[in-house]
Protein backbone atom coordinates (compact mmCIF):
# COMPACT_ATOMS: atom_id res chain seq x y z
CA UNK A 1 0.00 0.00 0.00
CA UNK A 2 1.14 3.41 -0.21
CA UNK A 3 2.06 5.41 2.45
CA UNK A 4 -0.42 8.11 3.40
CA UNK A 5 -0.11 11.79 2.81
CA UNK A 6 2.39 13.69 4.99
CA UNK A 7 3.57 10.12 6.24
CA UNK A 8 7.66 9.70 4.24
CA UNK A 9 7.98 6.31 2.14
CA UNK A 10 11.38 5.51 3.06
CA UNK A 11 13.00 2.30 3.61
CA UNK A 12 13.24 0.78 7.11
CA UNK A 13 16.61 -0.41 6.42
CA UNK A 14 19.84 0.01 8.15
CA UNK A 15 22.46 1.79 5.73
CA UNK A 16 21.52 5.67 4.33
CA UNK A 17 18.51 7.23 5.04
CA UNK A 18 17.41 10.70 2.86
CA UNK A 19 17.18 14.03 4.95
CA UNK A 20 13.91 14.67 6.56
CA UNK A 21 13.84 18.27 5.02
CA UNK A 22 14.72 16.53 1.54
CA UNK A 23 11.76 14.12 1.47
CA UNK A 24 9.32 16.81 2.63
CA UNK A 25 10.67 19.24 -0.22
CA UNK A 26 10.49 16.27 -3.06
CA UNK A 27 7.08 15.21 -1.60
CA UNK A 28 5.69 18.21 -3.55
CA UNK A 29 7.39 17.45 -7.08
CA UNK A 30 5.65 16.89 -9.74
CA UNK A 31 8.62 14.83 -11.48
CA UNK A 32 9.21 11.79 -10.16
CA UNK A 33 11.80 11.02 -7.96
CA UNK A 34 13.65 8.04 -6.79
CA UNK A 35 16.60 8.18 -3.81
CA UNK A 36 19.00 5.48 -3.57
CA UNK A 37 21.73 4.77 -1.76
CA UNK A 38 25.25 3.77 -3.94
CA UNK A 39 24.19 0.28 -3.91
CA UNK A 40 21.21 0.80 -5.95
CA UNK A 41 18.18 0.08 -3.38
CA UNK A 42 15.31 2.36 -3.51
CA UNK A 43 15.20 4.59 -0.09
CA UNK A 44 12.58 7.34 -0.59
CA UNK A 45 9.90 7.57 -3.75
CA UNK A 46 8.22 11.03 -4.00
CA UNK A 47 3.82 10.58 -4.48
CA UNK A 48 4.61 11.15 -8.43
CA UNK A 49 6.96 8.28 -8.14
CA UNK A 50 4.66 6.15 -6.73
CA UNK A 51 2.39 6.78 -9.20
CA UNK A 52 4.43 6.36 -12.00
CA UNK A 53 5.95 2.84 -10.46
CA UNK A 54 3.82 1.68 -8.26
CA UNK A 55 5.41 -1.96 -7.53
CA UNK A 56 8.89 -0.21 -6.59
CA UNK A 57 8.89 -0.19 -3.13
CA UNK A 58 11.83 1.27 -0.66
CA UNK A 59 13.84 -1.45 0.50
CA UNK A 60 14.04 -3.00 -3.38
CA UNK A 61 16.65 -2.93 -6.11
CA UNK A 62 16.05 -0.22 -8.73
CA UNK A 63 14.01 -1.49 -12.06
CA UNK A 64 16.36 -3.23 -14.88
CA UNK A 65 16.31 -0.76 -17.97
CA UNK A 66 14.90 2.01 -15.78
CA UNK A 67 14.30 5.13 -17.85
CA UNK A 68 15.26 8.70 -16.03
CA UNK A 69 18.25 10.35 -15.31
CA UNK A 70 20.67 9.85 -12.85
CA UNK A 71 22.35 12.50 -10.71
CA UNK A 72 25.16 11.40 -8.07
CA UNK A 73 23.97 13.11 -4.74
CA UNK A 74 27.39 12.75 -2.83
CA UNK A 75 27.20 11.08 0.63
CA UNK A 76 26.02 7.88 -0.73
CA UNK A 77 22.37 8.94 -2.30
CA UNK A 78 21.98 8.84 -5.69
CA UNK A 79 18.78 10.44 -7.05
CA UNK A 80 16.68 9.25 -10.27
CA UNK A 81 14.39 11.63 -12.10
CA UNK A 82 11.41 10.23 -14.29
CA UNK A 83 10.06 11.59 -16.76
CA UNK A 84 6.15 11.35 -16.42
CA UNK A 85 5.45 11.62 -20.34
CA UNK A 86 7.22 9.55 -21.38
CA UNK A 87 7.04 6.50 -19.08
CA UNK A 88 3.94 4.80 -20.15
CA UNK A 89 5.71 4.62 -23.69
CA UNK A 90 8.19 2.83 -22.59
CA UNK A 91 6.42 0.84 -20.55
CA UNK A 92 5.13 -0.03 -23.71
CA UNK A 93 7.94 -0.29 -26.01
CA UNK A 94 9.66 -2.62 -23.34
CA UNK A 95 6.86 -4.80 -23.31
CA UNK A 96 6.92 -5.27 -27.34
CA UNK A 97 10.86 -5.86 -27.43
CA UNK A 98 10.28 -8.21 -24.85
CA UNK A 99 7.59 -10.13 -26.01
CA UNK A 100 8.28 -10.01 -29.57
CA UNK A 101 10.57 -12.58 -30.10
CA UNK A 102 8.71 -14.57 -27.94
CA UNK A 103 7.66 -18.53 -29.37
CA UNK A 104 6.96 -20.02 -26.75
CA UNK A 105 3.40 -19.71 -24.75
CA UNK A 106 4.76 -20.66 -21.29
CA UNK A 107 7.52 -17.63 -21.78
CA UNK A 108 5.15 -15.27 -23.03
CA UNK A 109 2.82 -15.77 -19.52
CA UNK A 110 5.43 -15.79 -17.12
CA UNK A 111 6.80 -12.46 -18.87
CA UNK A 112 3.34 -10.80 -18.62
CA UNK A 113 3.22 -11.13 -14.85
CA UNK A 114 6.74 -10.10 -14.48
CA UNK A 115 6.28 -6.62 -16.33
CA UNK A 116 2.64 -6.18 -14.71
CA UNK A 117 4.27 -6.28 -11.60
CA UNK A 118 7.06 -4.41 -12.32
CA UNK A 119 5.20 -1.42 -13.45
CA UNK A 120 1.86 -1.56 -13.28
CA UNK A 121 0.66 -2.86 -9.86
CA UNK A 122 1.34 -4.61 -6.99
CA UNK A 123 0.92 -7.83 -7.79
CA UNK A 124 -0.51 -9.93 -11.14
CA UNK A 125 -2.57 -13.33 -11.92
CA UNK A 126 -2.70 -14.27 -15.29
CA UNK A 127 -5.12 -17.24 -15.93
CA UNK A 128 -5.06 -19.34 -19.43
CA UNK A 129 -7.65 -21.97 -19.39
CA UNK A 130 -7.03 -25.31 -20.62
CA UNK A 131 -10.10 -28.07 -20.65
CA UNK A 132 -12.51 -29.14 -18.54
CA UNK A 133 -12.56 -26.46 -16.15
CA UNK A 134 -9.35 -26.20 -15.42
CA UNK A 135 -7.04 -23.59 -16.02
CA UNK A 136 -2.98 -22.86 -16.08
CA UNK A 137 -1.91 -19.58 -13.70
CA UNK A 138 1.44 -17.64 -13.56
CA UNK A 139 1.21 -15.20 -10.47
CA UNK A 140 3.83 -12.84 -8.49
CA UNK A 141 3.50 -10.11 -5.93
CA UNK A 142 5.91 -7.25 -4.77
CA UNK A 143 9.44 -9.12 -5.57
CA UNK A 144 8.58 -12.38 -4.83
CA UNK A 145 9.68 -14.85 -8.22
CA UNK A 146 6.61 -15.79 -11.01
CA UNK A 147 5.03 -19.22 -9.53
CA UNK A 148 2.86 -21.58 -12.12
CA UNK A 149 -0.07 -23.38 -10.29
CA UNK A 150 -3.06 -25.30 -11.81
CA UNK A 151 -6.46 -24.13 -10.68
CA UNK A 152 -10.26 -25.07 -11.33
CA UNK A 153 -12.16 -22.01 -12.68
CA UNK A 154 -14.89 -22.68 -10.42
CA UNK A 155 -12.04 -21.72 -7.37
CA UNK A 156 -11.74 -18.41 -9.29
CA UNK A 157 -13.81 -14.96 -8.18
CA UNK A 158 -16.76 -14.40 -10.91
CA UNK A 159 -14.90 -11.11 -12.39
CA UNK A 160 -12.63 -13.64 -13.33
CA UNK A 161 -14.63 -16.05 -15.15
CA UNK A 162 -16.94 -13.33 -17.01
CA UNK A 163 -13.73 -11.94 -18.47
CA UNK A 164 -12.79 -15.22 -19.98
CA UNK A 165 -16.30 -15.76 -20.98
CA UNK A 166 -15.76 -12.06 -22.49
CA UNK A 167 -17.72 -10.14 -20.74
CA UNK A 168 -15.23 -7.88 -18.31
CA UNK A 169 -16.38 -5.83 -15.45
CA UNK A 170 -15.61 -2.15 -16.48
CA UNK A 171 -14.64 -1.55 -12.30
CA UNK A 172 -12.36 -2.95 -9.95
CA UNK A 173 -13.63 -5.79 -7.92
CA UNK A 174 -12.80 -7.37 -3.82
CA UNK A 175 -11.02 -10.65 -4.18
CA UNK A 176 -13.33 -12.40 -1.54
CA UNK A 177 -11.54 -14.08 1.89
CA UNK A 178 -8.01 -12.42 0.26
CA UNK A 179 -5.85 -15.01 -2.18
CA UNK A 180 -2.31 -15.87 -1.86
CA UNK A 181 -2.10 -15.05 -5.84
CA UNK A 182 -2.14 -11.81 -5.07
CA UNK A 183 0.22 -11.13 -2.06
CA UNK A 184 -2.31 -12.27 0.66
CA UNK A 185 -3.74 -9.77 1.73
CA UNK A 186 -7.06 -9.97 3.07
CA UNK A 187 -9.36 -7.89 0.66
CA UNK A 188 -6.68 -6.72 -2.62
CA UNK A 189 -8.49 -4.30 -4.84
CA UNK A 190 -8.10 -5.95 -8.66
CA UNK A 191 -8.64 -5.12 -12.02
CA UNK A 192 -9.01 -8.01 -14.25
CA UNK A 193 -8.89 -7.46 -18.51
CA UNK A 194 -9.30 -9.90 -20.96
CA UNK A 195 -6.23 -10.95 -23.26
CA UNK A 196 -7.58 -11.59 -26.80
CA UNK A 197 -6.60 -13.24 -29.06
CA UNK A 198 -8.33 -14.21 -33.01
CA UNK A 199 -10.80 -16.82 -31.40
CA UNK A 200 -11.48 -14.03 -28.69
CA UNK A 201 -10.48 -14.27 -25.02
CA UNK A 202 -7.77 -16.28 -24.48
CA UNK A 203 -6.96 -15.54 -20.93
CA UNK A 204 -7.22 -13.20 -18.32
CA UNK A 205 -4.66 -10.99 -16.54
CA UNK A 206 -5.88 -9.75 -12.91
CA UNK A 207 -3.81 -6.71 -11.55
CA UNK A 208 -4.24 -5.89 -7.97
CA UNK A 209 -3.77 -2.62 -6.48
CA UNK A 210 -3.58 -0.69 -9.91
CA UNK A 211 -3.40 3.66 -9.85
CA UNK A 212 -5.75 5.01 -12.16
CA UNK A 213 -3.76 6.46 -13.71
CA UNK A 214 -2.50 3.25 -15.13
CA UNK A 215 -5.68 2.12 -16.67
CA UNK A 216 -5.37 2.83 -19.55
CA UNK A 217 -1.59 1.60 -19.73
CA UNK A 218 -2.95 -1.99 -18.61
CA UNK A 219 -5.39 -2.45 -21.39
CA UNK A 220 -2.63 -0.98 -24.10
CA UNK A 221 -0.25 -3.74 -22.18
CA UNK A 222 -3.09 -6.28 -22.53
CA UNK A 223 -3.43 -5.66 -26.23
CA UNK A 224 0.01 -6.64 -26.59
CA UNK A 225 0.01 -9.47 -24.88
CA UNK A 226 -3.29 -10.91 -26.77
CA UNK A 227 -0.95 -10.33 -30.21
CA UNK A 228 2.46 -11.60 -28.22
CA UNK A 229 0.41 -15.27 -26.82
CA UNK A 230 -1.44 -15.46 -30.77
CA UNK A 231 1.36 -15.57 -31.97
CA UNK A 232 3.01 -18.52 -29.76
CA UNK A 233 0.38 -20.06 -29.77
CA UNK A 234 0.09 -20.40 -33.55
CA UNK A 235 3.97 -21.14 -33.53
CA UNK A 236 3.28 -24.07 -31.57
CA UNK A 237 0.28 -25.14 -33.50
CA UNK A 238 2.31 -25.05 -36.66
CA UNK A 239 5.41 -26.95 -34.53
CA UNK A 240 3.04 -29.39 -34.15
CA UNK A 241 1.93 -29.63 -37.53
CA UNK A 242 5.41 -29.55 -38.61
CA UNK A 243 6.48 -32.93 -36.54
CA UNK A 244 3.39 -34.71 -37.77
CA UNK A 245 4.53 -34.50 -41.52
CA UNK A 246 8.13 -34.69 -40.58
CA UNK A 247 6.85 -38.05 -38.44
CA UNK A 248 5.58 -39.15 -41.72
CA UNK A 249 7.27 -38.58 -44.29
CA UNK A 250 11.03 -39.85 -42.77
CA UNK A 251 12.07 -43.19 -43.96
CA UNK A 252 10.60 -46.19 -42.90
CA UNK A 253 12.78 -49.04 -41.60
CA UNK A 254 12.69 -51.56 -44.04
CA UNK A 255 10.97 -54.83 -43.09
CA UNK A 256 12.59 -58.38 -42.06
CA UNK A 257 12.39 -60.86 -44.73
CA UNK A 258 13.99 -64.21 -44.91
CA UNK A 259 17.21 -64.77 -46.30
CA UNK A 260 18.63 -61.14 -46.63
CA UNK A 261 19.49 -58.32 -44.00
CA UNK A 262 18.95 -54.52 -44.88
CA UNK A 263 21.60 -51.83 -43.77
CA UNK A 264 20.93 -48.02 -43.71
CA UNK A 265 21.75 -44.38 -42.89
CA UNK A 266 19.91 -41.36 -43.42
CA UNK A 267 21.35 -37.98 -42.89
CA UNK A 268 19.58 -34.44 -44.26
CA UNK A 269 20.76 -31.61 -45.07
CA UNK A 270 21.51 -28.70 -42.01
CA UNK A 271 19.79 -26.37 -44.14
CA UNK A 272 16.02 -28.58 -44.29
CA UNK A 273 14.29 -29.64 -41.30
CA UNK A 274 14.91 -33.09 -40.19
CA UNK A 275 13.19 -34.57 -43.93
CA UNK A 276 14.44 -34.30 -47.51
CA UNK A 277 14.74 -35.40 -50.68
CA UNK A 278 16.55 -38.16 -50.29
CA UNK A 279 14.43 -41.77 -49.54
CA UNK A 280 14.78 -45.76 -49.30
CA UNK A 281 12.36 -47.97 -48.84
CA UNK A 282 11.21 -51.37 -49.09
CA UNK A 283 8.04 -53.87 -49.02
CA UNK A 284 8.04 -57.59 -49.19
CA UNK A 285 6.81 -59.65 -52.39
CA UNK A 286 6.42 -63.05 -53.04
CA UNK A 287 9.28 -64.89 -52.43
CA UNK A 288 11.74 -61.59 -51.25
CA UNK A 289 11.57 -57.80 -51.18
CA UNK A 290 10.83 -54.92 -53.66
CA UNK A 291 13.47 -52.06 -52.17
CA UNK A 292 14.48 -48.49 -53.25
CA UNK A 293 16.11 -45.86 -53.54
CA UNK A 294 16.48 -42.31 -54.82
CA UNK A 295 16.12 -38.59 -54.70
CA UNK A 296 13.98 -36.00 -55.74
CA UNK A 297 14.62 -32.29 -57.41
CA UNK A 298 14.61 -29.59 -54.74
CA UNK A 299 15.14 -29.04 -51.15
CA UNK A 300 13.04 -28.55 -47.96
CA UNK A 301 9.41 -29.23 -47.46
CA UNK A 302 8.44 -29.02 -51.22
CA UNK A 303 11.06 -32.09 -51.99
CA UNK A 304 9.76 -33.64 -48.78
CA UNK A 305 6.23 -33.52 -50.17
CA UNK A 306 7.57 -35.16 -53.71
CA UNK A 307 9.63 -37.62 -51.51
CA UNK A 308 6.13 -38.54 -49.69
CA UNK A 309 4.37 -38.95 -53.20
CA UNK A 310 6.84 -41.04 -54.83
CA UNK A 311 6.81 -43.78 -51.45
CA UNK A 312 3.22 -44.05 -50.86
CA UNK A 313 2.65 -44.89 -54.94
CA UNK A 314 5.64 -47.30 -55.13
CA UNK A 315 3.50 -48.76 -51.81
CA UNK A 316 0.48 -49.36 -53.49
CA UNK A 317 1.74 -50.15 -57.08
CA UNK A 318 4.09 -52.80 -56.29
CA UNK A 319 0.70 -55.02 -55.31
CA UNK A 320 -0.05 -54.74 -59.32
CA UNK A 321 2.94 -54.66 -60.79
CA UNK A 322 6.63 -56.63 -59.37
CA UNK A 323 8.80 -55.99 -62.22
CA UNK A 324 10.99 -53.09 -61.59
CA UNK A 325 11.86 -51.72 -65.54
CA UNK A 326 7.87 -51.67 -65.90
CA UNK A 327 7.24 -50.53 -62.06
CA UNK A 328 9.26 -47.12 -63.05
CA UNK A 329 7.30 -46.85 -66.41
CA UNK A 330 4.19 -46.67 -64.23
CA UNK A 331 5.26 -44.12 -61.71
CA UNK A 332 6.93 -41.95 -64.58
CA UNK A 333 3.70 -42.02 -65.60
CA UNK A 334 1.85 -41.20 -62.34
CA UNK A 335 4.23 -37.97 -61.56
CA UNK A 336 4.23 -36.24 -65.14
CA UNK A 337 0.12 -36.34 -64.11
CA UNK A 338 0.45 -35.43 -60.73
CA UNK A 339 3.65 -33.28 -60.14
CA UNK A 340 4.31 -29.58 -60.66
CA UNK A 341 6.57 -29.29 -63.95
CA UNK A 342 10.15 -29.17 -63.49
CA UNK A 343 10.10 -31.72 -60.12
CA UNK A 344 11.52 -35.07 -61.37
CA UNK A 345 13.62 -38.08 -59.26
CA UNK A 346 16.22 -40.28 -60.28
CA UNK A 347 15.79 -43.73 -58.21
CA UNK A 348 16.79 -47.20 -57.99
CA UNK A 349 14.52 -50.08 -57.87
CA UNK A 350 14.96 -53.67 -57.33
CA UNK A 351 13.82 -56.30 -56.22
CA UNK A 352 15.42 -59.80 -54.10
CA UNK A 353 14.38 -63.53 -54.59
CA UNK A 354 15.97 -66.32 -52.61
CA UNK A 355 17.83 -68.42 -54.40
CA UNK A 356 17.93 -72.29 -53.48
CA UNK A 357 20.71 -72.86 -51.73
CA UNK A 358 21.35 -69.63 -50.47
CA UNK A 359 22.02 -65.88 -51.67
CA UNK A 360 19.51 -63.52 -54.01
CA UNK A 361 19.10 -62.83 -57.20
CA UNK A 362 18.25 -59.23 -57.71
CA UNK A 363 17.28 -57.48 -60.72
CA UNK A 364 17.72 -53.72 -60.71
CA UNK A 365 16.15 -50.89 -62.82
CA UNK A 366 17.62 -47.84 -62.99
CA UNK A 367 15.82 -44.04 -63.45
CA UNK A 368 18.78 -41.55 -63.70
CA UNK A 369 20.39 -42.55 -60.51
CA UNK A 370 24.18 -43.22 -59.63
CA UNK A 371 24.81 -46.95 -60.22
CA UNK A 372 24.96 -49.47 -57.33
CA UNK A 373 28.39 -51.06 -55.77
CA UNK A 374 28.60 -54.72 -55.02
CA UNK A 375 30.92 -56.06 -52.55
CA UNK A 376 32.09 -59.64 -53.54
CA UNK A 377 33.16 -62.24 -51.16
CA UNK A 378 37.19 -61.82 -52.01
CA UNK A 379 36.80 -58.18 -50.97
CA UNK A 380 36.79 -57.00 -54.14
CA UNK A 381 34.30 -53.72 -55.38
CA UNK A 382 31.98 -54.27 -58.50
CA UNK A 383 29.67 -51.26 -60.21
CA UNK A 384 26.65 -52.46 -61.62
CA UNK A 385 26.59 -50.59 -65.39
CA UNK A 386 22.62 -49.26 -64.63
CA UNK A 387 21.51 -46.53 -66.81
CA UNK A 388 18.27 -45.28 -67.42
CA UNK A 389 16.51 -41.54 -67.99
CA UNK A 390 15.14 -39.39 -64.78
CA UNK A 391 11.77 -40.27 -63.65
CA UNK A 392 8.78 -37.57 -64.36
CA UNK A 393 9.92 -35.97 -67.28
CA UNK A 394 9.63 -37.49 -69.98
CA UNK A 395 6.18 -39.34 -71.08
CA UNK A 396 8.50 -41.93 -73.23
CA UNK A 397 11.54 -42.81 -71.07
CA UNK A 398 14.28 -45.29 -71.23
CA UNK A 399 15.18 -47.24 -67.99
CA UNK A 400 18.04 -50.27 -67.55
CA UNK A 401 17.41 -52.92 -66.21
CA UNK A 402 20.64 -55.73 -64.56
CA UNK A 403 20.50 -58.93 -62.97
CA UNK A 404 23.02 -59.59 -60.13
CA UNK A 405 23.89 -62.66 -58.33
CA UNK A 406 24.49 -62.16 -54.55
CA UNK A 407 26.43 -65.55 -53.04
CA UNK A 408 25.58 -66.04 -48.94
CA UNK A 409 27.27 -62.62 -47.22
CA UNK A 410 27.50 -60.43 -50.37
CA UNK A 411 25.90 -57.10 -50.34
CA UNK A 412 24.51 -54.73 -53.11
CA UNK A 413 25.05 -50.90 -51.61
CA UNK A 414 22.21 -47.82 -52.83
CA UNK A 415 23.44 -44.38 -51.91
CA UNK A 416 22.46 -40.82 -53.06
CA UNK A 417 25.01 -38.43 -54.37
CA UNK A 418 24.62 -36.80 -50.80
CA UNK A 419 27.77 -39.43 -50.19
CA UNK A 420 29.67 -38.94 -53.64
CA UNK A 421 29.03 -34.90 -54.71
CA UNK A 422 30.15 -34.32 -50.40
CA UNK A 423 33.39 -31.60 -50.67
CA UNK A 424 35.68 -31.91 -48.27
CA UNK A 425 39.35 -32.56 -48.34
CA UNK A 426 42.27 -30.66 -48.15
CA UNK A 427 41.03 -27.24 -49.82
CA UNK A 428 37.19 -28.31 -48.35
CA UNK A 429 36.03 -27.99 -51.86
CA UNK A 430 36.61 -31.30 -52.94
CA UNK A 431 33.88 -34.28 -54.02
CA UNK A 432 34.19 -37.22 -52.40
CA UNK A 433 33.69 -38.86 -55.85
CA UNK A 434 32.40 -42.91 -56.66
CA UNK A 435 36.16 -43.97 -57.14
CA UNK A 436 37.24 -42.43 -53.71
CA UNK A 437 34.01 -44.50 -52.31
CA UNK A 438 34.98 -47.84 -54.38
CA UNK A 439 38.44 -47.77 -53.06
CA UNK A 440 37.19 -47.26 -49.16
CA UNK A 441 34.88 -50.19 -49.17
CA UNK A 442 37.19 -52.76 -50.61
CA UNK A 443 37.69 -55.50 -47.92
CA UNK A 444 34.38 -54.56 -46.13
CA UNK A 445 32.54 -57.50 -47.45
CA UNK A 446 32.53 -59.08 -44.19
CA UNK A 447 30.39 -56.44 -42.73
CA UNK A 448 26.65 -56.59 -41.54
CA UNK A 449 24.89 -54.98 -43.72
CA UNK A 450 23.44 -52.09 -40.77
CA UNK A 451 27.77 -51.53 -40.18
CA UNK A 452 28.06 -51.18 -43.95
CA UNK A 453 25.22 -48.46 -43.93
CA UNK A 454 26.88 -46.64 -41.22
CA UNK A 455 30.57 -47.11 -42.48
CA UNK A 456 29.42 -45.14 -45.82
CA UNK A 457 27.79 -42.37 -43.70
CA UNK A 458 30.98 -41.86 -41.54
CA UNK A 459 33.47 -42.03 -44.68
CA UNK A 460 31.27 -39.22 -45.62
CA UNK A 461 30.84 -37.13 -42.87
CA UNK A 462 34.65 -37.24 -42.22
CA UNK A 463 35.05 -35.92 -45.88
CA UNK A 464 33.02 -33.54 -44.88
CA UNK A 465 34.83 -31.95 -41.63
CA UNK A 466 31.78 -30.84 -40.56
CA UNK A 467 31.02 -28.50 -43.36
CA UNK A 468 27.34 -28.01 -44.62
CA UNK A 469 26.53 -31.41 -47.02
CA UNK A 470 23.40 -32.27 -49.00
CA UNK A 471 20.90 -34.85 -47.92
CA UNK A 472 22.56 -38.43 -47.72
CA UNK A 473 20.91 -41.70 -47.83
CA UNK A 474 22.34 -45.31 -48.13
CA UNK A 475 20.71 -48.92 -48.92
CA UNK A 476 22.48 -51.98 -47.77
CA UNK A 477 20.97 -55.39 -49.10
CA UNK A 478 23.19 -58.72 -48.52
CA UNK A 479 22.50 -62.22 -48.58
CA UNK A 480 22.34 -63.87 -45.42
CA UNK A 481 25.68 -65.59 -44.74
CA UNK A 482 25.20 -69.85 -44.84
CA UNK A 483 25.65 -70.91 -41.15
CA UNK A 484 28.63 -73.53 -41.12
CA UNK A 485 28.36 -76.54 -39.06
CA UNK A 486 25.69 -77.57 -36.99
CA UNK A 487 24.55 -76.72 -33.36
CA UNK A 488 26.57 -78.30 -30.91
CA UNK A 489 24.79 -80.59 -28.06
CA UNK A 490 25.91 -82.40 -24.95
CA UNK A 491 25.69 -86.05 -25.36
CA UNK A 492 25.23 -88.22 -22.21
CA UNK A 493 27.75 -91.22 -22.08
CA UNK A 494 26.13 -94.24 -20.25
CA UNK A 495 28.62 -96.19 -18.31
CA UNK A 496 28.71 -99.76 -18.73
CA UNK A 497 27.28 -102.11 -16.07
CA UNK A 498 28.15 -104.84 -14.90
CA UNK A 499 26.45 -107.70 -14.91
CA UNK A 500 26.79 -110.87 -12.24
């Protein structure tokens, strides 16, 4: 509360107290005044003071960013001057800086109360509800540190709840039997103003012990929070919104079928969100596996989106169609009907049967994509000679198609030029290049096929030296290994008996 009329609103403190005759003399200013001693507590605010910042209270630390001038006093009192005019301006501008770059709802709350107390009133409620009744509050008083408490609406006064029904009571109103949200005192004198937002009130901001001549200050401040939790609160929305296609669209793990193991990687680009236009895939046929991979023109969301279209049709057309030359005829055909022009993919596609005996046979078409490495059994590196046209855009294309034999612990390896176009190196502008790539994997035939994946993702991220790269993806199909020699058991050996 303020101190009555005549009555001097100093600090009962030990340390420097202002002259009688200087308090009396300031106590009829018009400009407001703040005394402090040199370690920056407040000792003495003049009535215009008071008025002006009403939750500054002798005994407390000076404001952060307080606007005024200073003027050194000698004998440890410093004296602050505010200027009247302009302070509800900056009360204002402050708010927007601060709130501005704000993203994140729970910030945005806990910020509100903060600069409602600090220069507005006493203490501050802000209520958000949530479902069923129930409702989120950040609350502070005087000093004391922003608390977050969950409440029932039903718990709070009726001024309350007809302001976030819309419907605010144009006059101050008695918190009934006192509240510890607002400093605890028995009957606090509040104002309470809705905070709107596009769908209308979105919460409600309760300021106890409020001058009038801040009224209109704490509806301008109330505006700007409305635009300030909007806009968080749309961030988030879209966040959310966000992770649900990025959920969906990243790669699936491909599926366990008999006789062959899959190895991958998947890396995007820093510059993308967390999906790109890189993608593998796979689905099991008859007798093995159809499998995947490619990339799509662009970056970002739109080459996320293509990435999306181009695995959900290979999902449903490979239950019509199982051979892969005349499986990439069919989706060339699908994406010159249903893609922008100029968005095209180059791609891979195979498929795996089990051979008798052990290993796959895999036949491979090819759409425009770098070819695919084989790593024989001697350690030795083989590049299938794949060629074929992009995929989407051209109505009469020309894809190649290969058979390859895989004996028991051979792989086939799929990769994006993500791994091959990487620059790194000495000078950091340097491509990786296919040769460079052959040359690492010779001998690492004996690898599972998931520590093949990840062996072409590290060669390539150590090319890179942690410069920015393109999207990277990598396939690993091998042929299960043939187990040698059977399981071993424990054979009980019957002693003789003898017989009288």
């Amino acid at each position: 509360m303020n101190a009555p009329m005549g009555a001097p609103d100093t600090a009962a403190l030990s340390g420097t107290v202002p002259d009688a005759a200087l308090v009396r003399l300031l106590d009829h200013v018009d400009e407001g005044v703040l005394l402090c001693d040199d370690t920056g507590f407040v000792r003495y605010r003049n009535p215009a003071a008071t008025a002006m910042l009403p939750a500054v209270h002798p005994g407390m630390p000076l404001p952060v960013n307080l606007r005024g001038r200073r003027v050194d006093l000698g004998a440890g009192q410093v004296a602050w001057y505010l200027d009247r005019a302009d302070d509800t301006a900056a009360f204002l501008a402050a708010t927007a800086r601060r709130l501005g770059g704000m993203l994140n709802a729970d910030r945005v709350c806990k910020a509100t109360v903060e600069l409602a107390v600090q220069s507005l009133g006493q203490a501050a409620l802000l209520v958000v509800p949530t479902r069923r009744g129930r409702a989120r509050c950040w609350h502070a008083a005087g000093a004391t540190p922003v608390r977050q408490d969950q409440v029932t609406l039903a718990a709070m006064p009726a001024a309350v709840r007809d302001t976030l029904d819309g419907n605010p009571v144009a006059q101050p109103f008695l918190w009934p039997g006192g509240t510890p949200f607002l400093g605890g005192s028995a009957t606090p004198a509040a104002w309470a103003v809705p905070i709107l937002a596009a769908g209308g009130p979105a919460a409600a901001l309760v300021v106890a012990e409020l001058p009038e001549t801040h009224l209109d200050a704490l509806n301008d401040f109330a505006a700007r929070v409305g635009a300030a939790l909007e806009a968080a609160q749309l961030y988030a929305a879209q966040s959310r919104v966000a992770a649900t296609l990025q959920e969906s669209l990243l790669p699936e793990p491909p599926p366990p079928v008999a006789g062959l193991a899959w190895g991958t990687a998947y890396r995007p680009a820093r510059s993308t969100m967390q999906i790109g236009g890189d993608f593998y895939g796979a689905h099991p046929i008859s007798g093995g596996a159809m499998f995947f991979l490619g990339d799509v023109s662009g970056k970002g969301v739109d080459a996320a989106v293509l990435t999306g279209q181009v695995r959900h049709s290979l999902r449903a057309l490979r239950r019509v169609e199982d051979d892969p030359q005349r499986l990439l005829h069919v989706l060339n055909d699908m994406l010159l009907e249903g893609v922008s022009e100029g968005r095209f993919a180059t791609m891979v596609l195979g498929t795996a049967q089990s051979r008798p005996g052990g290993g796959l046979r895999l036949t491979l078409a090819g759409g425009g994509h770098l070819p695919p490495l084989v790593l024989r059994a001697d350690g030795t590196v083989e590049t299938v000679a794949l060629r074929g046209m992009l995929v989407g855009v051209t109505d009469t294309p020309t894809f190649g198609q290969q058979s390859v034999r895989l004996e028991p612990g051979e792989s086939c390896l799929l990769f994006t030029d993500g791994v091959t176009e990487a620059r790194g190196g000495h000078r950091g502008d340097e491509m990786y290049g296919l040769r460079r790539l052959t040359t690492a994997l010779a001998g690492c035939h004996a690898m599972p096929a998931p520590a093949l994946a990840e062996r072409v993702e590290q060669l390539t991220t150590d090319w890179l030296g942690g410069r920015d790269h393109d999207d990277i993806a990598v396939l690993a199909v091998r042929a299960a290994p043939v187990r040698t020699g059977g399981p071993r058991h424990l054979h009980s050996v019957q002693r003789g008996v003898a017989v009288s």
